[in-house]
N, C-alpha and C. Protein backbone atom coordinates (compact mmCIF):
# COMPACT_ATOMS: atom_id res chain seq x y z
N UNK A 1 67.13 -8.74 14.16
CA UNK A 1 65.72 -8.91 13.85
C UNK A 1 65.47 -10.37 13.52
N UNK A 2 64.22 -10.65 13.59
CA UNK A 2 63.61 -12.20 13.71
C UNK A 2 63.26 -12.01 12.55
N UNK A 3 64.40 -13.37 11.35
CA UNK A 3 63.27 -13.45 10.21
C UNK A 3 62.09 -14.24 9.99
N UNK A 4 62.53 -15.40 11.21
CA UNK A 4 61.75 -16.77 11.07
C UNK A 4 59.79 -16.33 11.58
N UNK A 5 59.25 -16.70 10.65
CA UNK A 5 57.48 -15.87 11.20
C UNK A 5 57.18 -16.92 12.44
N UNK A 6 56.44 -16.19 13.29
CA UNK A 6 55.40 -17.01 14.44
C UNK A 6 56.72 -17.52 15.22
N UNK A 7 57.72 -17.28 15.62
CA UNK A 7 58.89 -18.08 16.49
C UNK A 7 58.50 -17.76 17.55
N UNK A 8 58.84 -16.63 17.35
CA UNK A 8 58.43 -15.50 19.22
C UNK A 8 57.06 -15.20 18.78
N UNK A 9 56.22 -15.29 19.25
CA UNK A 9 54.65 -14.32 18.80
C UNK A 9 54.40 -13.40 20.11
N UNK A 10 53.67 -12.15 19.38
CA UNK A 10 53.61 -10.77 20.33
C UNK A 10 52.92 -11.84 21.68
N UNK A 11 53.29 -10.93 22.81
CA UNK A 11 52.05 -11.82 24.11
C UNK A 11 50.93 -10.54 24.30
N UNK A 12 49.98 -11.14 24.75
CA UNK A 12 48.48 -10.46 24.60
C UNK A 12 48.74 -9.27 25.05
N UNK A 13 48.32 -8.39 24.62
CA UNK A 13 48.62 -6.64 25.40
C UNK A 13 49.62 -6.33 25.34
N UNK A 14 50.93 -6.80 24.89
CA UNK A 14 51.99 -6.12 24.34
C UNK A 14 51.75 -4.94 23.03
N UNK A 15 50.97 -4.51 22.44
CA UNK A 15 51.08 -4.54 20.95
C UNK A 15 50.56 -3.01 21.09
N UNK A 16 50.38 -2.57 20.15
CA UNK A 16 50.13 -0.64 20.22
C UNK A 16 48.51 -0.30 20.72
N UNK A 17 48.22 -1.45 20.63
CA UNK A 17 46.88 -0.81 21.51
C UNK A 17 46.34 -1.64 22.98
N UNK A 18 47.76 -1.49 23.76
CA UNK A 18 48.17 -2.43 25.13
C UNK A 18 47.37 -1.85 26.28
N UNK A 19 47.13 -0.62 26.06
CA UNK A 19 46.28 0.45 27.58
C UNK A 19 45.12 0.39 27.00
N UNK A 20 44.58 0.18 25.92
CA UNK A 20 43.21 0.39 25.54
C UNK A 20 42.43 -0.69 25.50
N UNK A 21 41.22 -0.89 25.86
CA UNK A 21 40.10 -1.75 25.98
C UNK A 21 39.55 -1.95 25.32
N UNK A 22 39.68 -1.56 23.59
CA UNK A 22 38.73 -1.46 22.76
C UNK A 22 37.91 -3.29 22.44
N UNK A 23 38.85 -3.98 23.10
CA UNK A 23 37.84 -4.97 22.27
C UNK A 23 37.28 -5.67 23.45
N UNK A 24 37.64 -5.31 24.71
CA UNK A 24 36.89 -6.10 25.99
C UNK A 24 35.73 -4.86 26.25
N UNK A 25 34.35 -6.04 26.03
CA UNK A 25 33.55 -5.20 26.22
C UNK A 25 32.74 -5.89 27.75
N UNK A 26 31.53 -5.29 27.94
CA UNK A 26 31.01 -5.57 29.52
C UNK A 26 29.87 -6.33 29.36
N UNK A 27 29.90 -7.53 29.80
CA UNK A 27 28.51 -8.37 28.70
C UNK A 27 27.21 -7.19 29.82
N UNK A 28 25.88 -7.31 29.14
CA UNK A 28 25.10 -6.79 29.02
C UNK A 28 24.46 -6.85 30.04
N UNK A 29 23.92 -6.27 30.97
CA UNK A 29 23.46 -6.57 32.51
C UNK A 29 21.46 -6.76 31.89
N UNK A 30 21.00 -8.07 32.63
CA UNK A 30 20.10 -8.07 32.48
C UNK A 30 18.75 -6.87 32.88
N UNK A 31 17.63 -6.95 32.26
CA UNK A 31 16.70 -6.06 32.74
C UNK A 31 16.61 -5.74 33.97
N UNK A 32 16.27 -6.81 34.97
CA UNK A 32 16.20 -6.94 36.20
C UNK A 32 17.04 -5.71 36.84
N UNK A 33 18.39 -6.12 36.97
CA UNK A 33 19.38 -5.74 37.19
C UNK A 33 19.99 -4.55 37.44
N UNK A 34 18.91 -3.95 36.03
CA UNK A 34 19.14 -2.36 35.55
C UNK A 34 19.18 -1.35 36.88
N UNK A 35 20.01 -0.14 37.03
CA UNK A 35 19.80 0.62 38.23
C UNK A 35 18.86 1.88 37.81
N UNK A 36 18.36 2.47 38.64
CA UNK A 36 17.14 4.06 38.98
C UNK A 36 17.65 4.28 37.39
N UNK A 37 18.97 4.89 37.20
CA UNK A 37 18.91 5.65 36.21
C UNK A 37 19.30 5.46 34.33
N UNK A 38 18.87 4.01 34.47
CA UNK A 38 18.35 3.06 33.34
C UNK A 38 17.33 3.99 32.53
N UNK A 39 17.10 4.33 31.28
CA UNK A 39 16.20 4.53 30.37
C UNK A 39 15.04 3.52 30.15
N UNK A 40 13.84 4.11 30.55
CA UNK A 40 12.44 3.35 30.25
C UNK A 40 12.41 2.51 29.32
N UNK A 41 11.87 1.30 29.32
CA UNK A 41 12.16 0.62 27.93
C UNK A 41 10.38 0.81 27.36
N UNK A 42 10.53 1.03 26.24
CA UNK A 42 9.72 1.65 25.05
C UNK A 42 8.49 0.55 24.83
N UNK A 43 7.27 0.48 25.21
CA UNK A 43 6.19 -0.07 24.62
C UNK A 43 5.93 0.65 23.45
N UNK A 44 5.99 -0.91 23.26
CA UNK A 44 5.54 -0.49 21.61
C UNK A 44 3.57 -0.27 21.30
N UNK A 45 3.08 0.40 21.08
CA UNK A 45 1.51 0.49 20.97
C UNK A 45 1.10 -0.57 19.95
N UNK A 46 0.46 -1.57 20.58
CA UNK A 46 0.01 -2.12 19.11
C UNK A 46 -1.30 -1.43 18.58
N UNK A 47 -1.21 -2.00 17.33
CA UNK A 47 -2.03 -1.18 16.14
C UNK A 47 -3.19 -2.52 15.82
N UNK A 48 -4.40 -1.28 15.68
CA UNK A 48 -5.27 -2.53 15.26
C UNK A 48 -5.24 -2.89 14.25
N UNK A 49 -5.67 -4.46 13.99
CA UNK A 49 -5.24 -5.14 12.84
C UNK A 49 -6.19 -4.56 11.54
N UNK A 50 -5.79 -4.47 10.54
CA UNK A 50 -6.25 -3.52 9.37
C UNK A 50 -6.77 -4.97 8.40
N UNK A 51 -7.90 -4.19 7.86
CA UNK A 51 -8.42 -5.66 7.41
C UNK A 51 -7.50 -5.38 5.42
N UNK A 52 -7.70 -7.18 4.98
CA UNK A 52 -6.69 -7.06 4.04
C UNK A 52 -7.59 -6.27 2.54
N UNK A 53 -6.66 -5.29 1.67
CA UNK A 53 -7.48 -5.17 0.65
C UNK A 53 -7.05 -6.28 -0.61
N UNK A 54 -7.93 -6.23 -1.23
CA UNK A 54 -8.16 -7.03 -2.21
C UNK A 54 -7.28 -6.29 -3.91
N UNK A 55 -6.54 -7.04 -4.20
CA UNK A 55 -5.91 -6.01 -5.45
C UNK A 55 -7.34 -6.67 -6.67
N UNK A 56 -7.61 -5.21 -7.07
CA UNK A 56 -8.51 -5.35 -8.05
C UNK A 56 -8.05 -6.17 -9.35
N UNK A 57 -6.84 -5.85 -10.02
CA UNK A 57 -6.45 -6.64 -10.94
C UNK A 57 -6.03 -8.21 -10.94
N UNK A 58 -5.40 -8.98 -9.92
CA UNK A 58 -5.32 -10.17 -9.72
C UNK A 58 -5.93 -10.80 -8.91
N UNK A 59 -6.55 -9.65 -7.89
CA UNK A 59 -7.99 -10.84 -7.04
C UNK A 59 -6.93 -11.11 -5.74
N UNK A 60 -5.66 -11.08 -5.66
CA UNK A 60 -4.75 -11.59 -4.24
C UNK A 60 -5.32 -10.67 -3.15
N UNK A 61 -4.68 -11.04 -2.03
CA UNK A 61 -4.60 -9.84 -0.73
C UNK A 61 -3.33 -9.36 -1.08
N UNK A 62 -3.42 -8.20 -0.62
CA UNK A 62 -2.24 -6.75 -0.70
C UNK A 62 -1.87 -7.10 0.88
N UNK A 63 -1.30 -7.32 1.05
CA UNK A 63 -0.80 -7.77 2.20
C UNK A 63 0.48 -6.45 3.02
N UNK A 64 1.24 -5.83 2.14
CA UNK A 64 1.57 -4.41 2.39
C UNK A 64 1.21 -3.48 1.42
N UNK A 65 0.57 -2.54 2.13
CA UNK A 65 0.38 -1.13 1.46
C UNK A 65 1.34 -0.51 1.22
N UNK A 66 2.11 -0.68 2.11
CA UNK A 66 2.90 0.76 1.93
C UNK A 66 3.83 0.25 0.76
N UNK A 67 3.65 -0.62 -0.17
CA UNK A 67 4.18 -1.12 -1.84
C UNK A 67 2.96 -1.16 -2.68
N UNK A 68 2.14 -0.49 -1.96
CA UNK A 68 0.66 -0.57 -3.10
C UNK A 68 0.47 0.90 -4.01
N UNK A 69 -0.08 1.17 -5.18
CA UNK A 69 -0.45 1.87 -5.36
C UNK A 69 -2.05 2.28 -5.92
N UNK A 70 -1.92 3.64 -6.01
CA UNK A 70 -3.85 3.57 -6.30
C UNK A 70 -4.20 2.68 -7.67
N UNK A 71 -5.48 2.80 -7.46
CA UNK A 71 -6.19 2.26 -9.15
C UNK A 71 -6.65 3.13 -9.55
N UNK A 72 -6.27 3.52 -11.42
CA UNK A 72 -6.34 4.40 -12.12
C UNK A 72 -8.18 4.61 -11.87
N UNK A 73 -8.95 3.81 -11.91
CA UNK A 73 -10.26 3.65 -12.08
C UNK A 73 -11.40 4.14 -10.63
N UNK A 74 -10.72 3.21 -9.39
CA UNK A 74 -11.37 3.62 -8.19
C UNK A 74 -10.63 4.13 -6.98
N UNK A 75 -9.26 4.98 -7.38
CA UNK A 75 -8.58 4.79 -6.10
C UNK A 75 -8.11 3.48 -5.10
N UNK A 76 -8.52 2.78 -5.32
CA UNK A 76 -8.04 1.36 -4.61
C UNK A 76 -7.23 0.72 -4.63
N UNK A 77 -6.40 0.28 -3.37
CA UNK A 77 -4.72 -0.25 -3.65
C UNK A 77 -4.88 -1.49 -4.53
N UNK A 78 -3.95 -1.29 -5.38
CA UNK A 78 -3.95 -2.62 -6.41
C UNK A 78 -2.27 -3.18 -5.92
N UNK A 79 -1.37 -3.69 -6.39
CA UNK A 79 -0.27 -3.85 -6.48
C UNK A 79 0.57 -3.59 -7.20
N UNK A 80 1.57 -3.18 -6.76
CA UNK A 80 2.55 -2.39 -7.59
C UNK A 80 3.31 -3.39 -8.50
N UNK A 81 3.13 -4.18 -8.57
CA UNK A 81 3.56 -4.89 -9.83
C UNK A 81 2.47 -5.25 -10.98
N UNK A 82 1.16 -5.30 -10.74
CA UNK A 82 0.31 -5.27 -11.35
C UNK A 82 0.06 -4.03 -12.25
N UNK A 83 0.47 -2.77 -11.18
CA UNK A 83 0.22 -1.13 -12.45
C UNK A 83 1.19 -1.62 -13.11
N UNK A 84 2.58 -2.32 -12.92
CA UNK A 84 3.60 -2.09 -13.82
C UNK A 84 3.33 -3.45 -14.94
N UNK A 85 2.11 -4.27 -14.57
CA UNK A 85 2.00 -5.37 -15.98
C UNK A 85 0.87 -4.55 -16.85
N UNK A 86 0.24 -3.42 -15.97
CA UNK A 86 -0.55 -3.08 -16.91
C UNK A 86 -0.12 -1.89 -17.92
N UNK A 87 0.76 -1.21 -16.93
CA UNK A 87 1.63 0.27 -18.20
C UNK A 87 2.44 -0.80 -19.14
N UNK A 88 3.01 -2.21 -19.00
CA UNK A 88 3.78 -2.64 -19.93
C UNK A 88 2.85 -3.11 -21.25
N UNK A 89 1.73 -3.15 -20.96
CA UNK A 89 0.68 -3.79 -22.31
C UNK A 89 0.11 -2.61 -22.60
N UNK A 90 0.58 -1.27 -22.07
CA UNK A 90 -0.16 0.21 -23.09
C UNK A 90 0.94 0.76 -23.39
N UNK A 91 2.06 0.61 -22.83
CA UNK A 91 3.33 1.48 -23.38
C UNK A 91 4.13 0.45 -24.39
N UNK A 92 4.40 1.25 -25.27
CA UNK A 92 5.35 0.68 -26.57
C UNK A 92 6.76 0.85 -26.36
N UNK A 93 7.61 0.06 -25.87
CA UNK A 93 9.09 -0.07 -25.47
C UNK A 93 9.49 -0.70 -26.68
N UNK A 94 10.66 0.60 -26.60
CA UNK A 94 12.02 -0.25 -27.33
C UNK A 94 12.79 -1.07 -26.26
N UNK A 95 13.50 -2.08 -27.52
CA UNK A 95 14.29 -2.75 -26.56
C UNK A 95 15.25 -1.88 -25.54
N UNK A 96 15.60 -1.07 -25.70
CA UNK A 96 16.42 -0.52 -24.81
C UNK A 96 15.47 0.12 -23.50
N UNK A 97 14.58 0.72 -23.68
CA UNK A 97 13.59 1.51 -22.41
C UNK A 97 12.75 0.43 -21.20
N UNK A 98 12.85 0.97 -20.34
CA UNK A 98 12.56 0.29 -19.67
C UNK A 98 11.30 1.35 -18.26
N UNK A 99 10.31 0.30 -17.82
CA UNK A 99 9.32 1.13 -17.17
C UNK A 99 9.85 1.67 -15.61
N UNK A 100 9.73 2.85 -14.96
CA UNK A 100 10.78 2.79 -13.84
C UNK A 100 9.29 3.72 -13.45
N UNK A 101 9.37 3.49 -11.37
CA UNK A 101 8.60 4.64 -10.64
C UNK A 101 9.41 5.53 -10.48
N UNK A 102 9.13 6.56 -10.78
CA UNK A 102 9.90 7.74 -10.49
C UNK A 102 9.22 8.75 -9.38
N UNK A 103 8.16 8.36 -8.81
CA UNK A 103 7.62 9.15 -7.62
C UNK A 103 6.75 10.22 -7.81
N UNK A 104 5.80 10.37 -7.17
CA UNK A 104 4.94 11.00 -6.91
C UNK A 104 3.63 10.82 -7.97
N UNK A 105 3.43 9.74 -7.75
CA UNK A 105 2.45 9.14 -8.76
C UNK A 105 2.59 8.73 -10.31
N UNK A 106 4.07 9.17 -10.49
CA UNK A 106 4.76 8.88 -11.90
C UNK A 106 5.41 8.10 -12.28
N UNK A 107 5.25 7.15 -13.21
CA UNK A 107 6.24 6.51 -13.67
C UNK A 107 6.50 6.93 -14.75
N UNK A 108 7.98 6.65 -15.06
CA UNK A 108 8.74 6.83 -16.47
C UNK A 108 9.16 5.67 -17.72
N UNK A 109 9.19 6.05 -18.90
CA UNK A 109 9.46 5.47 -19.87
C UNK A 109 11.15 5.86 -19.72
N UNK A 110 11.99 4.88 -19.28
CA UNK A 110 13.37 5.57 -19.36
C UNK A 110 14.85 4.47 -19.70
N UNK A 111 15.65 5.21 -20.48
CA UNK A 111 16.46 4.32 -20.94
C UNK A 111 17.91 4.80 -20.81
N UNK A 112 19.27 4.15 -20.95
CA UNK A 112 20.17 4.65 -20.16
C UNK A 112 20.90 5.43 -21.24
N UNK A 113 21.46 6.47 -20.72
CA UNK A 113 22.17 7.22 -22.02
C UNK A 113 23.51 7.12 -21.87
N UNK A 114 24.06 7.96 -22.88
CA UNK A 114 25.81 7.95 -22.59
C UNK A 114 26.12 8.39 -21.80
N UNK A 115 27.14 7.60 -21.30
CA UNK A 115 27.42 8.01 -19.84
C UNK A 115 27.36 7.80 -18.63
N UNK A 116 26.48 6.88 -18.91
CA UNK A 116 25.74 5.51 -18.04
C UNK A 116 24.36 6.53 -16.99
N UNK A 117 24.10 7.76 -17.60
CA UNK A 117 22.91 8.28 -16.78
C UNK A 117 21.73 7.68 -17.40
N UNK A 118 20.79 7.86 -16.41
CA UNK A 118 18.83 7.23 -16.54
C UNK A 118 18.66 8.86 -17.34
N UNK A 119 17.94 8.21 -18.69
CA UNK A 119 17.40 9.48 -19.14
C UNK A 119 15.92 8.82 -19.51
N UNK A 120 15.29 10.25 -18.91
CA UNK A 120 13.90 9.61 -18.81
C UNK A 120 13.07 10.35 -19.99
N UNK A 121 12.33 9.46 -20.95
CA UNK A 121 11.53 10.08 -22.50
C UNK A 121 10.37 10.53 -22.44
N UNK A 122 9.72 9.96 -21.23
CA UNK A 122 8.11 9.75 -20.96
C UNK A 122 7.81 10.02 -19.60
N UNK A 123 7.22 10.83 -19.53
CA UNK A 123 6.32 10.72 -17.82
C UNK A 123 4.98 10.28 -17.99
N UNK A 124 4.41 9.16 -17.47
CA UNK A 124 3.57 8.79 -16.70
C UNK A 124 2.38 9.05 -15.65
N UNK A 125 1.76 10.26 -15.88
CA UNK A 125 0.65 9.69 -14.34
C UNK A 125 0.08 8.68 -14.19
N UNK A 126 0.36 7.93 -13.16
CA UNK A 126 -0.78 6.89 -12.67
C UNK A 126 -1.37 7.37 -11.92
N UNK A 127 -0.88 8.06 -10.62
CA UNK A 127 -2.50 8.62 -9.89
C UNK A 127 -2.62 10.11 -9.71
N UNK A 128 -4.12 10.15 -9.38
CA UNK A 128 -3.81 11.82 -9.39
C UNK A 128 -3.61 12.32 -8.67
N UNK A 129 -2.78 13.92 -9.12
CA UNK A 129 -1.87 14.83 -8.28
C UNK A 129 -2.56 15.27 -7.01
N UNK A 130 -1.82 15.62 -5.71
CA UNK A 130 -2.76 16.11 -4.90
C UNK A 130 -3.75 15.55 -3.75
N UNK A 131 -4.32 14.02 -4.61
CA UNK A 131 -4.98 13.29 -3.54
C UNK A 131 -4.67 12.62 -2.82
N UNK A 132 -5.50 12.00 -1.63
CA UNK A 132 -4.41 10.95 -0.37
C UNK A 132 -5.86 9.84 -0.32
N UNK A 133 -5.50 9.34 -0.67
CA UNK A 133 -6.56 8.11 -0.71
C UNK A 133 -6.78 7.69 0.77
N UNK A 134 -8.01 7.09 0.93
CA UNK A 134 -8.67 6.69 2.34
C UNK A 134 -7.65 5.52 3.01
N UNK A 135 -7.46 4.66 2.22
CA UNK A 135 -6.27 3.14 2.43
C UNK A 135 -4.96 4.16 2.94
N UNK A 136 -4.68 5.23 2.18
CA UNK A 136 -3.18 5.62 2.99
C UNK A 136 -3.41 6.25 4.50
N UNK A 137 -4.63 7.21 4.86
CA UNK A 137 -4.17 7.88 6.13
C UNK A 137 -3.82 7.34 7.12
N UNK A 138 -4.57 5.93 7.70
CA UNK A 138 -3.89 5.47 8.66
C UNK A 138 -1.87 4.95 8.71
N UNK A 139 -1.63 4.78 7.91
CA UNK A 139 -0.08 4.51 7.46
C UNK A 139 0.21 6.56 7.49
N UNK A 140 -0.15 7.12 7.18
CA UNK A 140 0.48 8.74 7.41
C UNK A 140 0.59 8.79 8.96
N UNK A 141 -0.45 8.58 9.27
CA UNK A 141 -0.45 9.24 10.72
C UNK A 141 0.34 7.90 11.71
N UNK A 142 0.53 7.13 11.25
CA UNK A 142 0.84 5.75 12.15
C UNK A 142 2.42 6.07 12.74
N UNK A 143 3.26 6.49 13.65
CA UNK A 143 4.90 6.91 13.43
C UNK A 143 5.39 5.42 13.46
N UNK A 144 4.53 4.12 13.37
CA UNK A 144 5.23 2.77 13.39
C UNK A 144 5.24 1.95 11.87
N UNK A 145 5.34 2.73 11.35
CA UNK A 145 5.31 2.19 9.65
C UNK A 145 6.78 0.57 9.71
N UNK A 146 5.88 -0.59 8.95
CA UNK A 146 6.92 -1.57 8.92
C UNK A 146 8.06 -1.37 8.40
């Protein structure tokens, strides 16, 4: 046996995976190129451009919805960091709790317990149960969500 390293080195395709092709692959045949039984390539539909809403609490454009949530007051997408500056100036946290979305219009007052699990003290509604605001249907029905 060879103790000395790299003296002799394996030659290419000698080695346990010598019949297999796994790493020569077939570069990619252009569009053109493609034969009859090529798969259609996919137009994408564009979507008409959605005009921007306005977040009621800081006055910005909401620029994605689908990170917006309603306003407690008119239904209207505000920003989701904005509900969370405003539950932080009505909710009373200990240092340990912290504000978390927990879904479906809820956020939680929740802090970590033994054990390292999220235990949650407080539920939250921010919006109400049941409704679908006018700003979401087009994003429901859209199957091209960003």
């Amino acid at each position: 046996m060879n103790n000395e390293p790299n003296k002799n080195p394996p030659k290419p395709g000698s080695g346990k995976f010598h019949n297999h092709n796994f790493r020569r692959r077939k570069p990619a045949r252009p569009v053109m190129q493609r034969g009859v039984n090529a798969p259609p390539q996919k137009l994408q539909a564009e979507r008409p451009p959605q005009e921007l809403k306005i977040c009621a609490v800081c006055g910005k454009p909401i620029f994605d919805l689908t990170g917006a949530v309603a306003s407690r007051e008119d239904g209207e997408p505000i920003h989701f960091d904005c509900a969370l500056e405003i539950l932080s100036k009505e909710e009373k946290l200990t240092p340990d709790e912290k504000l978390v979305y927990i879904g479906s219009g809820f956020f939680g007052v929740c802090a970590q317990a033994a054990g390292g699990k999220l235990e949650i003290r407080r539920k939250i509604r921010w919006e109400a149960a049941g409704t679908v605001q006018s700003w979401r249907k087009p994003m429901i029905s859209s199957p091209n969500l960003p």
